[in-house]
Protein backbone atom coordinates (compact mmCIF):
# COMPACT_ATOMS: atom_id res chain seq x y z
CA UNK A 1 -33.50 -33.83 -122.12
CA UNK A 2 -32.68 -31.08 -120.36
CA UNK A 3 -33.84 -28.19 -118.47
CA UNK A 4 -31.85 -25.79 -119.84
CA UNK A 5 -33.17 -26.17 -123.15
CA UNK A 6 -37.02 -25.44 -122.09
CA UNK A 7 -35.83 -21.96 -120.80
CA UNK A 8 -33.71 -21.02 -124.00
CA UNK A 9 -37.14 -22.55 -125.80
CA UNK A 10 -38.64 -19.95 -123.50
CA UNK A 11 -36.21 -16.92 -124.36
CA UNK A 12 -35.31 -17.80 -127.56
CA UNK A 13 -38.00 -18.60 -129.63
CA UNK A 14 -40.46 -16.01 -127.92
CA UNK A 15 -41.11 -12.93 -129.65
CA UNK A 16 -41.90 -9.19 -127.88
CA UNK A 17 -45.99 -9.86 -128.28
CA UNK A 18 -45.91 -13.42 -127.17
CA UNK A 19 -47.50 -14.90 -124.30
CA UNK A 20 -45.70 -18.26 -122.58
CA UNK A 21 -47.90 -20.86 -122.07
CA UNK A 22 -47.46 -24.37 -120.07
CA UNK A 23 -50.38 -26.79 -120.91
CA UNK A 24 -50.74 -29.64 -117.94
CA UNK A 25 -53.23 -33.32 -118.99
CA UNK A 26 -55.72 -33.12 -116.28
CA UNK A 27 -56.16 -37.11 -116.41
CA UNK A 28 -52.21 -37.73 -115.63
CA UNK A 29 -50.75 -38.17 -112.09
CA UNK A 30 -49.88 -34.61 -110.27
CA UNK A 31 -50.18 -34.77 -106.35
CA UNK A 32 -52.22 -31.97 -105.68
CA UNK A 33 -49.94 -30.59 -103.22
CA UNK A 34 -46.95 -30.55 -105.57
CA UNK A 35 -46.30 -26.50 -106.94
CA UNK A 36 -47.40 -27.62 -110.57
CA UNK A 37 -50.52 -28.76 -109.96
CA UNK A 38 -53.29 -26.87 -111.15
CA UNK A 39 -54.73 -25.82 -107.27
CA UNK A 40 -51.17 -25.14 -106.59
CA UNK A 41 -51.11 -23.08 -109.71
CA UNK A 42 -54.21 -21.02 -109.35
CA UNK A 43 -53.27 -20.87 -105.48
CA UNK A 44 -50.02 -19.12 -106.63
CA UNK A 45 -50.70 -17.41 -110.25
CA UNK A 46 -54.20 -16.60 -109.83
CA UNK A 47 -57.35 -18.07 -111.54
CA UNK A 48 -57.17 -15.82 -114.10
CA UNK A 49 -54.28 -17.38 -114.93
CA UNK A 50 -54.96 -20.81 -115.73
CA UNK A 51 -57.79 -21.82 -118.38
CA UNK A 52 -59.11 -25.40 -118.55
CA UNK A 53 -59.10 -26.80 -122.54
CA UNK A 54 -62.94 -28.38 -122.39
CA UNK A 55 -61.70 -31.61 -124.99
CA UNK A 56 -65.30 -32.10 -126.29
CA UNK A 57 -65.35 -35.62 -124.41
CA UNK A 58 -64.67 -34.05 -120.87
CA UNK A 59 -66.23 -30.96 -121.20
CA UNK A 60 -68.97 -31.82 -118.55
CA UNK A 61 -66.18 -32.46 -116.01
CA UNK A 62 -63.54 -29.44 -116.40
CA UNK A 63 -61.13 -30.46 -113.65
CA UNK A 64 -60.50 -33.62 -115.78
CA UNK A 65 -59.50 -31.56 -118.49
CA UNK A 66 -56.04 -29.79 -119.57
CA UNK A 67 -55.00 -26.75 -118.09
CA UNK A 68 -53.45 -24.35 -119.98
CA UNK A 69 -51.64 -22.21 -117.68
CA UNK A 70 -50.13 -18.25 -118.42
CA UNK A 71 -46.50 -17.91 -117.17
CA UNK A 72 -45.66 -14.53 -118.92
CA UNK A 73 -47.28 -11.95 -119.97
CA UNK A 74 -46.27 -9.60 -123.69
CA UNK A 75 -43.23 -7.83 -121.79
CA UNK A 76 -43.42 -9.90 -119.03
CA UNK A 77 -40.01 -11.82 -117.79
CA UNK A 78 -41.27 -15.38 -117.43
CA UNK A 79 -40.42 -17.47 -114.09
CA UNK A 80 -37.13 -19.75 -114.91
CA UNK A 81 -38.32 -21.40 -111.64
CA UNK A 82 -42.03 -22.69 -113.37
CA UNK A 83 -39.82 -23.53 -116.29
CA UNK A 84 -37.26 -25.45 -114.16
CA UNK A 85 -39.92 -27.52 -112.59
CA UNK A 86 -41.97 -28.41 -115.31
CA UNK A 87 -38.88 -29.28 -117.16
CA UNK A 88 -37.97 -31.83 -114.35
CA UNK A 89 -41.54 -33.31 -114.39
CA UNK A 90 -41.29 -33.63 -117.73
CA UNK A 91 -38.21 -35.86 -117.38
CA UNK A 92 -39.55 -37.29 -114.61
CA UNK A 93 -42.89 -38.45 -115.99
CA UNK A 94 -41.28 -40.22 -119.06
CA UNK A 95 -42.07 -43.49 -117.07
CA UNK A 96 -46.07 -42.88 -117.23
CA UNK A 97 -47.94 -43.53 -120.02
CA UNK A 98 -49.90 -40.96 -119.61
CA UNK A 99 -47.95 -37.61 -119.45
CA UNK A 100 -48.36 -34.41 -117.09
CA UNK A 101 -46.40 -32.41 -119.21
CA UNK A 102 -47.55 -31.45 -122.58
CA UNK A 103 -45.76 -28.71 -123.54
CA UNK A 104 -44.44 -25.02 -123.74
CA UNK A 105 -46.28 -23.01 -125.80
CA UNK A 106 -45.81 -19.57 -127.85
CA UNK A 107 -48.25 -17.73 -128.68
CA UNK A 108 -49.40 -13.56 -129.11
CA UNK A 109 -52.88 -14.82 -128.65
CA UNK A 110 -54.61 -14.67 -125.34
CA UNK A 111 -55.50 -17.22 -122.80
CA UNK A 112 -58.67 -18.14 -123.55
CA UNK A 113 -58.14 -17.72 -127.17
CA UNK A 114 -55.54 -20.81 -127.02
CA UNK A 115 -57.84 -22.99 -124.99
CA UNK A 116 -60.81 -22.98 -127.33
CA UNK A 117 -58.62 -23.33 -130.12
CA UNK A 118 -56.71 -26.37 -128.59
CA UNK A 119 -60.08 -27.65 -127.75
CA UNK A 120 -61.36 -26.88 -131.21
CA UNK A 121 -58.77 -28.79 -132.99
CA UNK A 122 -59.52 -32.57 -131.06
CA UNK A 123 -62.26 -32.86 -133.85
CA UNK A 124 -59.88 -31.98 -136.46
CA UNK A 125 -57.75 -34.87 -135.54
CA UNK A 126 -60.49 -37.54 -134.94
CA UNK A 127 -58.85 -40.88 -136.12
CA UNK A 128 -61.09 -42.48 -138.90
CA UNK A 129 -63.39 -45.27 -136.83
CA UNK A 130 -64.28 -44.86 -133.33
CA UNK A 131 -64.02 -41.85 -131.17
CA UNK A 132 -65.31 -38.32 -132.96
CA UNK A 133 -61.94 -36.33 -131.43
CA UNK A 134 -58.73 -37.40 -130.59
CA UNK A 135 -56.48 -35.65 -127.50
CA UNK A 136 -54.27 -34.60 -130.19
CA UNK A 137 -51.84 -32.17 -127.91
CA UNK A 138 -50.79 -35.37 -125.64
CA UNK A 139 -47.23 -35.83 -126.21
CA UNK A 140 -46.88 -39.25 -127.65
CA UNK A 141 -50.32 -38.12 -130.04
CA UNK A 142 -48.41 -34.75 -131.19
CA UNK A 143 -45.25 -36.89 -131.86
CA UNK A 144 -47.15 -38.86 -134.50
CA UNK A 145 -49.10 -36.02 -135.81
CA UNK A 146 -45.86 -34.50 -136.64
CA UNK A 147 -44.36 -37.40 -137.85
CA UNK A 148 -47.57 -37.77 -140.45
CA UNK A 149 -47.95 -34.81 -141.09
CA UNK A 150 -44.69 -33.03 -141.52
CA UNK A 151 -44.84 -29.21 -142.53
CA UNK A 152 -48.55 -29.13 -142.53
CA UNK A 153 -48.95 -29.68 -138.64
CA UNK A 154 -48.01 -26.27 -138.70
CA UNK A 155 -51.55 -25.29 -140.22
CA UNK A 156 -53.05 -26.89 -137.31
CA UNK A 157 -50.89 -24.76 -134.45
CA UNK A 158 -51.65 -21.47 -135.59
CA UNK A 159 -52.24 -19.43 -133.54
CA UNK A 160 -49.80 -21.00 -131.74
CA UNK A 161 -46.40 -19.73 -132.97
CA UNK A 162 -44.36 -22.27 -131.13
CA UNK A 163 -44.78 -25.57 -128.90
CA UNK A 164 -42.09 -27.07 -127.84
CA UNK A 165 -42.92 -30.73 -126.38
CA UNK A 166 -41.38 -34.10 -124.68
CA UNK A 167 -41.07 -36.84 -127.05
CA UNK A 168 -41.17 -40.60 -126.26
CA UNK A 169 -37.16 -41.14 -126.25
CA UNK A 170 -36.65 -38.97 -124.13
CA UNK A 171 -35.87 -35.76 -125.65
CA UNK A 172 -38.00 -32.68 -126.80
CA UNK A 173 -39.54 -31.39 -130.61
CA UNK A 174 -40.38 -28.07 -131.55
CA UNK A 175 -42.72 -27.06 -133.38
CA UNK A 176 -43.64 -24.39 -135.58
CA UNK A 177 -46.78 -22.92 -136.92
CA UNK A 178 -47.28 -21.87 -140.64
CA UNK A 179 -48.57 -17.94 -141.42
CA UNK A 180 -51.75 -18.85 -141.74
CA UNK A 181 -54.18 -21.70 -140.56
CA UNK A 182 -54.99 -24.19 -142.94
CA UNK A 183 -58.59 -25.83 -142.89
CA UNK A 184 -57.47 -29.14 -145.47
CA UNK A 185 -58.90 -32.18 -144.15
CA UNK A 186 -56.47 -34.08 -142.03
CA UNK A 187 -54.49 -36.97 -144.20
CA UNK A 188 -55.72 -40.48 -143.71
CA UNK A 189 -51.95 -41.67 -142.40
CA UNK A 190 -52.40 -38.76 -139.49
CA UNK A 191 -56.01 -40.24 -138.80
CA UNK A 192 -54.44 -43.53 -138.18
CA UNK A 193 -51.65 -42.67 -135.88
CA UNK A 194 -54.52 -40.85 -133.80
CA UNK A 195 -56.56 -44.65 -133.47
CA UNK A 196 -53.49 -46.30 -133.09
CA UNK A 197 -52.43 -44.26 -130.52
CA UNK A 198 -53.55 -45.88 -126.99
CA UNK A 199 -51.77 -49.40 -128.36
CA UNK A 200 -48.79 -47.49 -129.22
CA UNK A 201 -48.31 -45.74 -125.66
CA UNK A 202 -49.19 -49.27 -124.46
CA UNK A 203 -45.89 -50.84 -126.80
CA UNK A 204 -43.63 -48.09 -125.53
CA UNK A 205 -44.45 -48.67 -122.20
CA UNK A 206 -43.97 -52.72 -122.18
CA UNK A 207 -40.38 -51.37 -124.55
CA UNK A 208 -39.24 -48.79 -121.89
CA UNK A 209 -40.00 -51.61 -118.67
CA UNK A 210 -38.28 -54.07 -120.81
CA UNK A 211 -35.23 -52.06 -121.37
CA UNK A 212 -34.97 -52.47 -117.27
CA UNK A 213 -34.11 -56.01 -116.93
CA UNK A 214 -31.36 -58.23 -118.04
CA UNK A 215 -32.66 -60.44 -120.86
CA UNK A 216 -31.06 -63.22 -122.83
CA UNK A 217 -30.17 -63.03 -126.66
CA UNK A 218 -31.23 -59.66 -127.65
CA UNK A 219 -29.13 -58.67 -130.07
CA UNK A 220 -31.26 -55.19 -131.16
CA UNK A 221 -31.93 -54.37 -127.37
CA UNK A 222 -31.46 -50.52 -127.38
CA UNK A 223 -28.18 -48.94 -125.90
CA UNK A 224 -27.76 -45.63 -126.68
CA UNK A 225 -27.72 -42.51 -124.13
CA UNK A 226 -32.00 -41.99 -124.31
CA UNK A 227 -34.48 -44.16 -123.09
CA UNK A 228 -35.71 -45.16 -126.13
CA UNK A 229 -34.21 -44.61 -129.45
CA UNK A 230 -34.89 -41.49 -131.55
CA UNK A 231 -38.68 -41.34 -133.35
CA UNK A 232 -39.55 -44.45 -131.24
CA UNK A 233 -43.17 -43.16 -131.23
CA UNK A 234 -42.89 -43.55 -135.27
CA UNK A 235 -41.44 -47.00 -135.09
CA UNK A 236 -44.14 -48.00 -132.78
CA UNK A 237 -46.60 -46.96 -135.45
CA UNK A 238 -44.90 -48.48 -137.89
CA UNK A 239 -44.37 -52.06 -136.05
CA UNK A 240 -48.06 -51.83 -134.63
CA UNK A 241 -49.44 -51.27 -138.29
CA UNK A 242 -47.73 -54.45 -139.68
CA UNK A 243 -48.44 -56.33 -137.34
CA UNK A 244 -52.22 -55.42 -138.06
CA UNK A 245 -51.57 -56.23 -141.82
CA UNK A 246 -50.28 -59.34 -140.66
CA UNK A 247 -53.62 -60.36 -139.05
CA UNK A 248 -52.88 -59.92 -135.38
CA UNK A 249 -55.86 -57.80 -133.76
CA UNK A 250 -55.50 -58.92 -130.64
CA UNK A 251 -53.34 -56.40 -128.41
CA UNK A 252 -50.96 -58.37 -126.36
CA UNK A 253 -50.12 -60.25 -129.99
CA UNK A 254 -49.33 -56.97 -131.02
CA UNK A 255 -47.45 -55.88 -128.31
CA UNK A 256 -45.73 -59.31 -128.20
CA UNK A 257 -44.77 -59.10 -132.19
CA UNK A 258 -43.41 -56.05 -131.63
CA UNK A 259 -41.56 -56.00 -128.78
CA UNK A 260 -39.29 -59.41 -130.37
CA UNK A 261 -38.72 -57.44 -133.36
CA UNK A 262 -36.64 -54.26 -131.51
CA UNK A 263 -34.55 -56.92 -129.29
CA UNK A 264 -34.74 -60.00 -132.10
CA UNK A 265 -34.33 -58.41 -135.16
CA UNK A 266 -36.50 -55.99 -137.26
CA UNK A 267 -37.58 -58.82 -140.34
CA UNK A 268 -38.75 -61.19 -137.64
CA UNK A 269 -42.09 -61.74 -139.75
CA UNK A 270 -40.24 -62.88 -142.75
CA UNK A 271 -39.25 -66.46 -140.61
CA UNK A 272 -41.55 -69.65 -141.63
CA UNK A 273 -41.28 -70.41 -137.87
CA UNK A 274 -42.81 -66.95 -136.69
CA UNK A 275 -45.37 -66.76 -139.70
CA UNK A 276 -46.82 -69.86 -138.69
CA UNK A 277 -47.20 -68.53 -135.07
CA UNK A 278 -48.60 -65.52 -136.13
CA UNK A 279 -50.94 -67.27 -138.19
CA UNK A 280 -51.90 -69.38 -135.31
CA UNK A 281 -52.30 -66.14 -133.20
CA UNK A 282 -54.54 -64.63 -135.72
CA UNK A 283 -56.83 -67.36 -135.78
CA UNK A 284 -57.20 -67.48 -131.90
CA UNK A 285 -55.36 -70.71 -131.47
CA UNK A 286 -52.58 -69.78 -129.38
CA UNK A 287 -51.16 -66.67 -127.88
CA UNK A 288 -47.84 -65.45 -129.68
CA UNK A 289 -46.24 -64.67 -126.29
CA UNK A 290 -46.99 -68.07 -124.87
CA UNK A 291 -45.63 -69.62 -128.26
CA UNK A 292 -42.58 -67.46 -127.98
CA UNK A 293 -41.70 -68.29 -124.98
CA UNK A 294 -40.84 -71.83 -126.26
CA UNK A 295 -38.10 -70.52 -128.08
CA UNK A 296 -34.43 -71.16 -126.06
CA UNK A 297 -31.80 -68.68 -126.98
CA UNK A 298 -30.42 -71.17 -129.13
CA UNK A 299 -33.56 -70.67 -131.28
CA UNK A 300 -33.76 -67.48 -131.43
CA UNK A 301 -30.24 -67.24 -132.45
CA UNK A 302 -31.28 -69.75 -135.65
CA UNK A 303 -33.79 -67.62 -136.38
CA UNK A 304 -31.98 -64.04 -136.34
CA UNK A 305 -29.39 -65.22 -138.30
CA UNK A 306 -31.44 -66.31 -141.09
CA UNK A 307 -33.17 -63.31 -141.61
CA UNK A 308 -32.03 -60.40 -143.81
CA UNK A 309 -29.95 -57.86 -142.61
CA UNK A 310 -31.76 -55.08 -141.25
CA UNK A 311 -30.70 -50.84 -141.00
CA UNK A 312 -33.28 -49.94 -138.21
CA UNK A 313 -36.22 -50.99 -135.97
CA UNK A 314 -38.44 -50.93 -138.88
């Protein structure tokens, strides 16, 4: 993740009738004295430059709400300093569950058009049971839209042209909007990323503080050059969703389940051993973390190498 590529997202991808757009979460941490924070913003761009998206849950309180925030005009050279910076908080606020950042966007719409659409579109992506919207242009929720949806996320951007965004490794994803908006209901796998969403930024978090201390036999522990590997937002689905099917509903079995199975080994389920515990987990006898932590290395070992061999996290 770099800075550099923001401001060639910037250059690059924008066309002569586009605005650039940087869209800020109003619930994440911003000091209000730091330049990107939205009175900082509106101190130095104007107010007529920054919009707040009223998400239909928030509406009543508008400072809790995103800002969506005009840094060029159609014809207009945008600021590589605003770029810069929110580029840096973006790498920056990779440790935080919840995310400053949520993107550059691209768009030959107006301000206020883009608000009320963004707005607009958290009842599109309501997961099926429980909340009637879903904060669908959060980072880690946008990541698994896209992951579900494939091309037809496109039909949801438009008429956002472009919006480019900071995954959950550590990288970014760009993303493009089709010709023309498309009004097809939202596919049941995309609903369920959307309510699984809040346990999966809780999974990457416990993954990422994890990753930050020695540990003992781990032979899947993640080494590459990002902080987590690539589409870990989609293997956190993934993991969270069988562990579901497995009969775990309680979240730190979840979390637990899943966070042995990307430094264990993927097909840690398939073990007699860890089926039992699960089993005793789902009934509300014991606590998988408290029954894994009876396990020696030695164990662990036993187990992993009894297990088929596995290609990925999931």
């Amino acid at each position: 993740m770099t800075t550099e590529q923001v401001i060639a997202f910037a250059e690059g991808h924008r066309t002569l009738d586009d605005y650039v757009y940087l869209l800020v979460d109003g619930l994440a941490e911003c000091a209000p004295e730091y330049p990107l924070s939205v009175p900082s913003l509106i101190q130095t761009l104007g107010e007529a430059a920054v919009a707040r998206v009223l998400r239909p849950d928030l509406a009543h309180t508008p400072e809790a709400c995103p800002a969506l925030v005009q840094l060029a005009a159609p014809g207009e050279a945008v600021s590589k300093g605003y770029l810069d910076l929110s580029a840096r908080y973006a790498i920056d606020d990779l440790a935080y569950n919840k995310r400053y950042v949520c993107g550059w966007l691209l768009s030959p719409q107006p301000l206020g058009v883009i608000a009320r659409h963004i707005a607009a579109q958290c009842h599109t992506a309501a997961p099926i049971r429980g909340e009637a919207m879903s904060p669908w242009f959060e980072p880690i929720r946008l990541e698994l839209l896209a992951a579900s949806m494939g091309g037809q996320i496109g039909g949801m951007l438009m008429p956002i042209g472009a919006w480019l965004f900071p995954t959950s490794w550590g990288s970014y994803a760009l993303l493009r909007s089709t010709a023309t908006p498309k009004e097809a209901a939202l596919p049941q796998l995309a609903r369920e990323t959307q309510q699984a969403a809040p346990l999966i930024t809780d999974f990457l978090g416990s993954w990422r503080h994890a990753l930050e201390y020695p540990l003992g036999f781990s032979p899947w522990r993640w080494k590459g050059t990002t902080v987590l590997p690539p589409q870990a937002g989609t293997h956190a689905f993934r993991l969270v969703r069988d562990a579901r099917r497995l009969g775990l509903s309680n979240s730190r079995d979840i979390v637990a389940l899943s966070l042995h199975r990307v430094f264990i080994h993927p097909h840690l389920p398939q073990h007699p051993d860890i089926q039992r515990d699960i089993a005793a987990a789902a009934a509300g006898i014991a606590g998988l973390q408290e029954r894994f932590t009876t396990y020696d290395d030695t164990t662990w070992m036993r187990i992993a190498a009894s297990l088929p061999r596995a290609e990925s996290y999931t």
